[in-house]
Protein backbone atom coordinates (compact mmCIF):
# COMPACT_ATOMS: atom_id res chain seq x y z
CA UNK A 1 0.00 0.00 0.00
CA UNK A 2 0.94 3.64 -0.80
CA UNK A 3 0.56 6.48 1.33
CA UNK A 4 -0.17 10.13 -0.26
CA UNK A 5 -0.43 12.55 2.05
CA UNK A 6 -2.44 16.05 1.61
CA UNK A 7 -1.62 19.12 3.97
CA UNK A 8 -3.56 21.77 3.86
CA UNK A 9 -2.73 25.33 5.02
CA UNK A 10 -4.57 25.52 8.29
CA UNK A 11 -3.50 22.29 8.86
CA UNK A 12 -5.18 19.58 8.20
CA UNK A 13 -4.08 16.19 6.93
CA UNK A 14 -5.93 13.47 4.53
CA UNK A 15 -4.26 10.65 3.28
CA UNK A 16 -5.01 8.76 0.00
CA UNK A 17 -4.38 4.91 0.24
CA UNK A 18 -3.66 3.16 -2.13
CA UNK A 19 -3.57 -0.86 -2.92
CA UNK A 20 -0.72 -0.62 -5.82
CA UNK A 21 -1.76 -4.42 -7.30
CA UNK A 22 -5.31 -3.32 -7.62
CA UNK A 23 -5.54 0.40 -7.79
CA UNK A 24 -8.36 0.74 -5.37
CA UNK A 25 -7.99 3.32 -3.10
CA UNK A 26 -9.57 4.59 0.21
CA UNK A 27 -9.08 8.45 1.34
CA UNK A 28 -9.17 9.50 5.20
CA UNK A 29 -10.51 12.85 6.42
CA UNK A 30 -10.86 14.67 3.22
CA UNK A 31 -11.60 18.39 3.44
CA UNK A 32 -13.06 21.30 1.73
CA UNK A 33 -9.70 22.73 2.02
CA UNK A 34 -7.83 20.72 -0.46
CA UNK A 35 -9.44 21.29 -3.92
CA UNK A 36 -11.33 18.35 -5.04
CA UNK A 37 -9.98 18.47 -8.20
CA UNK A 38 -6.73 17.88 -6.39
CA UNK A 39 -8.10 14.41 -4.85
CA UNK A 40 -9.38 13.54 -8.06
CA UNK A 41 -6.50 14.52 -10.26
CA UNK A 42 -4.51 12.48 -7.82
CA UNK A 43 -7.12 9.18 -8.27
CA UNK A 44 -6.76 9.93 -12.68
CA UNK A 45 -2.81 9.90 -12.35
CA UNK A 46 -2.55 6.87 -10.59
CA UNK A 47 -5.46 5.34 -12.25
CA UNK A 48 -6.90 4.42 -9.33
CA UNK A 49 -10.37 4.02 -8.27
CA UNK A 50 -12.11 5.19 -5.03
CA UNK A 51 -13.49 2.49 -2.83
CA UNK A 52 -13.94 4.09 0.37
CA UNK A 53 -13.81 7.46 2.45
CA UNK A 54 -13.42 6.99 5.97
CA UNK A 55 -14.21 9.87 8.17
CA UNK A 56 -12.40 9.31 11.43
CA UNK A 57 -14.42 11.66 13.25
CA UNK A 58 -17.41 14.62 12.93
CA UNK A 59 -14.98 16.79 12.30
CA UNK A 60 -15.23 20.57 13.95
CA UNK A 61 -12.65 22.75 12.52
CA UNK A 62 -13.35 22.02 8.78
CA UNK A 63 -16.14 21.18 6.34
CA UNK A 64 -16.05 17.53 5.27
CA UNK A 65 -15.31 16.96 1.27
CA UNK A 66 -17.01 13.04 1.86
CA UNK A 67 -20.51 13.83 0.69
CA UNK A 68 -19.14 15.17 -2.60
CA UNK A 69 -16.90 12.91 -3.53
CA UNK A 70 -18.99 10.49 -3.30
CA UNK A 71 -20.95 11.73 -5.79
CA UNK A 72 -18.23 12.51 -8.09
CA UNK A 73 -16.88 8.65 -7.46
CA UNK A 74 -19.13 6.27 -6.40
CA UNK A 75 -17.63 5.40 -2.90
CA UNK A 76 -19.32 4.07 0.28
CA UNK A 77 -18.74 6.64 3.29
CA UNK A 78 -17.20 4.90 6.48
CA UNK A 79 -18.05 6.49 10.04
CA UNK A 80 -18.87 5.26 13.72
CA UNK A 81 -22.18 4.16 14.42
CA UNK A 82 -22.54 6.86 16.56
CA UNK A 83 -21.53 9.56 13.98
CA UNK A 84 -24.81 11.89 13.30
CA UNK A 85 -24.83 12.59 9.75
CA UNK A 86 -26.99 10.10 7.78
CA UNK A 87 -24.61 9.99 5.00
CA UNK A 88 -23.06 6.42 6.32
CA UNK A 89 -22.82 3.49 3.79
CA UNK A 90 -21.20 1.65 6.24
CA UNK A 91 -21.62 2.03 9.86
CA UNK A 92 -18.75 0.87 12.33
CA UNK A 93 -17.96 0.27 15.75
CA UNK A 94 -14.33 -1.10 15.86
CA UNK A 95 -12.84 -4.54 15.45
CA UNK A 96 -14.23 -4.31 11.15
CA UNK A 97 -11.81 -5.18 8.71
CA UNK A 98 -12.27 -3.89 5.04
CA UNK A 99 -10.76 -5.05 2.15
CA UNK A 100 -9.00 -2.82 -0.19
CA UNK A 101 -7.66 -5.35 -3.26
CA UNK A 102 -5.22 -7.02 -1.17
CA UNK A 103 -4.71 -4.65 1.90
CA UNK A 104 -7.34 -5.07 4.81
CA UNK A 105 -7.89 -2.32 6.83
CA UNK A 106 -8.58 -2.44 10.35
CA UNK A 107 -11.21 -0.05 12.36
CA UNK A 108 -10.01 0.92 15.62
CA UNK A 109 -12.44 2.28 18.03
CA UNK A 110 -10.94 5.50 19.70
CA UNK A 111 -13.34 7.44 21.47
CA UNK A 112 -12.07 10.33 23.81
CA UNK A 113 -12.13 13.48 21.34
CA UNK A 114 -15.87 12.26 20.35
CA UNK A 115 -17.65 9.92 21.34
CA UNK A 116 -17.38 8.61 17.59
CA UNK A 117 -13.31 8.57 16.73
CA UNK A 118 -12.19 5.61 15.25
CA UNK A 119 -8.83 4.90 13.48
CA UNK A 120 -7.47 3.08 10.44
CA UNK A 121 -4.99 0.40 11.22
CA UNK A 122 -3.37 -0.54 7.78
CA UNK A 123 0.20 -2.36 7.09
CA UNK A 124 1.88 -0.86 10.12
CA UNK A 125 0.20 2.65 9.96
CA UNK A 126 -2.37 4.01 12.12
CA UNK A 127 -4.75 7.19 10.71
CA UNK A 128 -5.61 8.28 14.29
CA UNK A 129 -7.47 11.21 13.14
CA UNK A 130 -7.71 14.26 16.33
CA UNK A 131 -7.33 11.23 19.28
CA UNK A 132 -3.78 10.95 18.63
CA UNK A 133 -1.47 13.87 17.33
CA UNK A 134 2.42 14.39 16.78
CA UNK A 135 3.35 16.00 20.52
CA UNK A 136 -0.46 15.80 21.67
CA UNK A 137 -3.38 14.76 21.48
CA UNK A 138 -6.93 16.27 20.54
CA UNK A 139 -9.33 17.90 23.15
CA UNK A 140 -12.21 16.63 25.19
CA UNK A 141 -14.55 18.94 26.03
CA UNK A 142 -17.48 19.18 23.06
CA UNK A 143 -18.51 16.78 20.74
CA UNK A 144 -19.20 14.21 23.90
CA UNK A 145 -15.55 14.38 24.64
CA UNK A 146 -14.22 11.76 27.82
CA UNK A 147 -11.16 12.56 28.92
CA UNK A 148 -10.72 9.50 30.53
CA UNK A 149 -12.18 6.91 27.33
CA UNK A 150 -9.11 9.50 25.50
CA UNK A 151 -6.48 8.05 28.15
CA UNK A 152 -8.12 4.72 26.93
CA UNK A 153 -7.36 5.14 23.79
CA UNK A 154 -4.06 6.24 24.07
CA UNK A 155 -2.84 3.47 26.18
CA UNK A 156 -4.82 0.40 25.72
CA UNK A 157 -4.97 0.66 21.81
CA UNK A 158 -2.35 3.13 20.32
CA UNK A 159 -0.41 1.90 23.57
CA UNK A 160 -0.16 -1.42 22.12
CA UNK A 161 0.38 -0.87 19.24
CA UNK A 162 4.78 -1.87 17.95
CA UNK A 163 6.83 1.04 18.26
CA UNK A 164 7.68 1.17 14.63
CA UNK A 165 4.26 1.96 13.70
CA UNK A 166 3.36 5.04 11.69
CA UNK A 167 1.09 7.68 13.14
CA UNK A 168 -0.77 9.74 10.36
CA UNK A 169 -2.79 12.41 12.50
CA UNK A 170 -5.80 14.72 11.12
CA UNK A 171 -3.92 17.80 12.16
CA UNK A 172 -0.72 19.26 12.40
CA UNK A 173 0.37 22.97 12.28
CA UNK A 174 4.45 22.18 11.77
CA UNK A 175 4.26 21.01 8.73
CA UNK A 176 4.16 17.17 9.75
CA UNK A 177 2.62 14.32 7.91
CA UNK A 178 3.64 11.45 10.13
CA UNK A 179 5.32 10.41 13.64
CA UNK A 180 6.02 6.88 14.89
CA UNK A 181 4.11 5.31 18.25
CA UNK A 182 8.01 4.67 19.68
CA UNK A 183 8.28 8.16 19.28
CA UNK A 184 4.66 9.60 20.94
CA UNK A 185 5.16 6.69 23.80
CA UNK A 186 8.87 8.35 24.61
CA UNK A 187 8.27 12.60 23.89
CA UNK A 188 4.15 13.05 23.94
CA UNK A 189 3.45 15.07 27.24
CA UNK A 190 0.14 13.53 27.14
CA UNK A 191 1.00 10.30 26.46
CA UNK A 192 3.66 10.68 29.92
CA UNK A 193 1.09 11.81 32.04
CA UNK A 194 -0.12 9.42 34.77
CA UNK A 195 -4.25 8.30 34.27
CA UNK A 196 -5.71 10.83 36.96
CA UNK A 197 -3.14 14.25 35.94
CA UNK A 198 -4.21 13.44 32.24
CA UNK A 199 -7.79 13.79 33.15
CA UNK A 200 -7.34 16.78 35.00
CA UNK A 201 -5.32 18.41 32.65
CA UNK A 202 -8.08 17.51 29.46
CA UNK A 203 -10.54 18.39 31.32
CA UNK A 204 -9.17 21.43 32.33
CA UNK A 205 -8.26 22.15 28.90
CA UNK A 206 -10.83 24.85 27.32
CA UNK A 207 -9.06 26.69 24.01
CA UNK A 208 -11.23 28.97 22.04
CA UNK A 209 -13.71 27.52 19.66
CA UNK A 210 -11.91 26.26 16.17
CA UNK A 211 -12.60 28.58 13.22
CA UNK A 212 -15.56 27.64 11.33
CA UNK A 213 -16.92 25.47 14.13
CA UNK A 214 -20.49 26.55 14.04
CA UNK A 215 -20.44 26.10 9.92
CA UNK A 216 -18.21 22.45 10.29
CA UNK A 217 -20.93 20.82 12.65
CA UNK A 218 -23.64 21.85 11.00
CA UNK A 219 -22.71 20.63 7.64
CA UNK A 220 -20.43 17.66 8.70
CA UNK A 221 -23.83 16.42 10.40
CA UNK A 222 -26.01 16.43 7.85
């Protein structure tokens, strides 16, 4: 499997898989903020064919490109159960594996950010979406945020995770595509943080509202 990553300027990270032997392809977290010419040009050069769009999470800080690209390409949407919008082709809780032409994907359940993260465990790479990020990890206090399911996550499923694994995050303002669990385990302050100081500190943890929040949940839940 091939990894392409997209950055946009605020930030924020999708990832185009892709199963080389069969050309079908899944994309994670795609957003109005990459053109979607640009995910489709990048489909047409590798003459690949979207399969699947996995949303990790209702995402708050950006408006969701998933309900038109699957018009433009035919592919079934993947989100939690839980997830509100209604545009869900295939609703997961964890433990699923899909099949992309010879690469199975593996649905983590995440919760901690939401109540509805999940991540994408593929050929020694996680897509952890906001519930892991390089140096941190995302908040907990909207979107039926837990600090403590977040700890959770971070320790009983990232945490056991090999060391060499890739860690493709939804997010990342240095310019980052990718970290490695060895590395979050050994230099994350969050992930260093003993159970009851991490929940105090998340749920202590109140930044301002993202940009475009109001506009994001309103259309991402749709």
């Amino acid at each position: 499997m091939t990894i392409y990553p997209f950055h946009s300027s605020r930030g924020c990270l999708s990832y185009l898989l892709l199963d080389e032997a069969t050309k079908e392809a899944a994309l994670v977290d795609p957003s109005e903020e990459i053109a979607q010419e640009d995910y489709l040009n990048a489909l047409k050069e590798r003459g690949a064919s979207l399969h699947y769009i996995v949303e990790t999470h209702t995402h708050a800080d950006h408006v969701s490109l998933a309900p038109a690209l699957k018009v433009a390409t035919g592919a079934q949407v993947v989100r939690h159960a839980l997830a509100p919008s209604k545009l869900n082709d295939m609703p997961v809780q964890g433990g699923e594996r899909i099949t992309l032409g010879s690469t199975e994907l593996r649905i983590l359940a995440t919760p901690g950010h939401t109540n509805e993260s999940i991540s994408l465990l593929v050929d020694g790479a996680v897509f952890a979406g906001d519930a892991l990020l390089i140096g941190g990890t995302g908040r907990t206090d909207f979107q039926l945020g837990d600090s403590e399911a977040l700890y959770t996550s971070l320790h009983e499923v990232f945490g056991m995770l090999p060391d060499t694994t890739s860690v493709f995050p939804a997010h990342d303002y240095k310019g980052r595509t990718h970290s490695t669990i060895g590395d979050e385990r050994l230099h994350n302050p969050r992930f260093l943080l003993p159970k009851e100081d991490f929940i105090e500190a998340l749920n202590a943890h109140h930044p301002p509202e993202p940009e475009l929040f109001t506009e994001a949940i309103e259309k991402n839940s749709i």
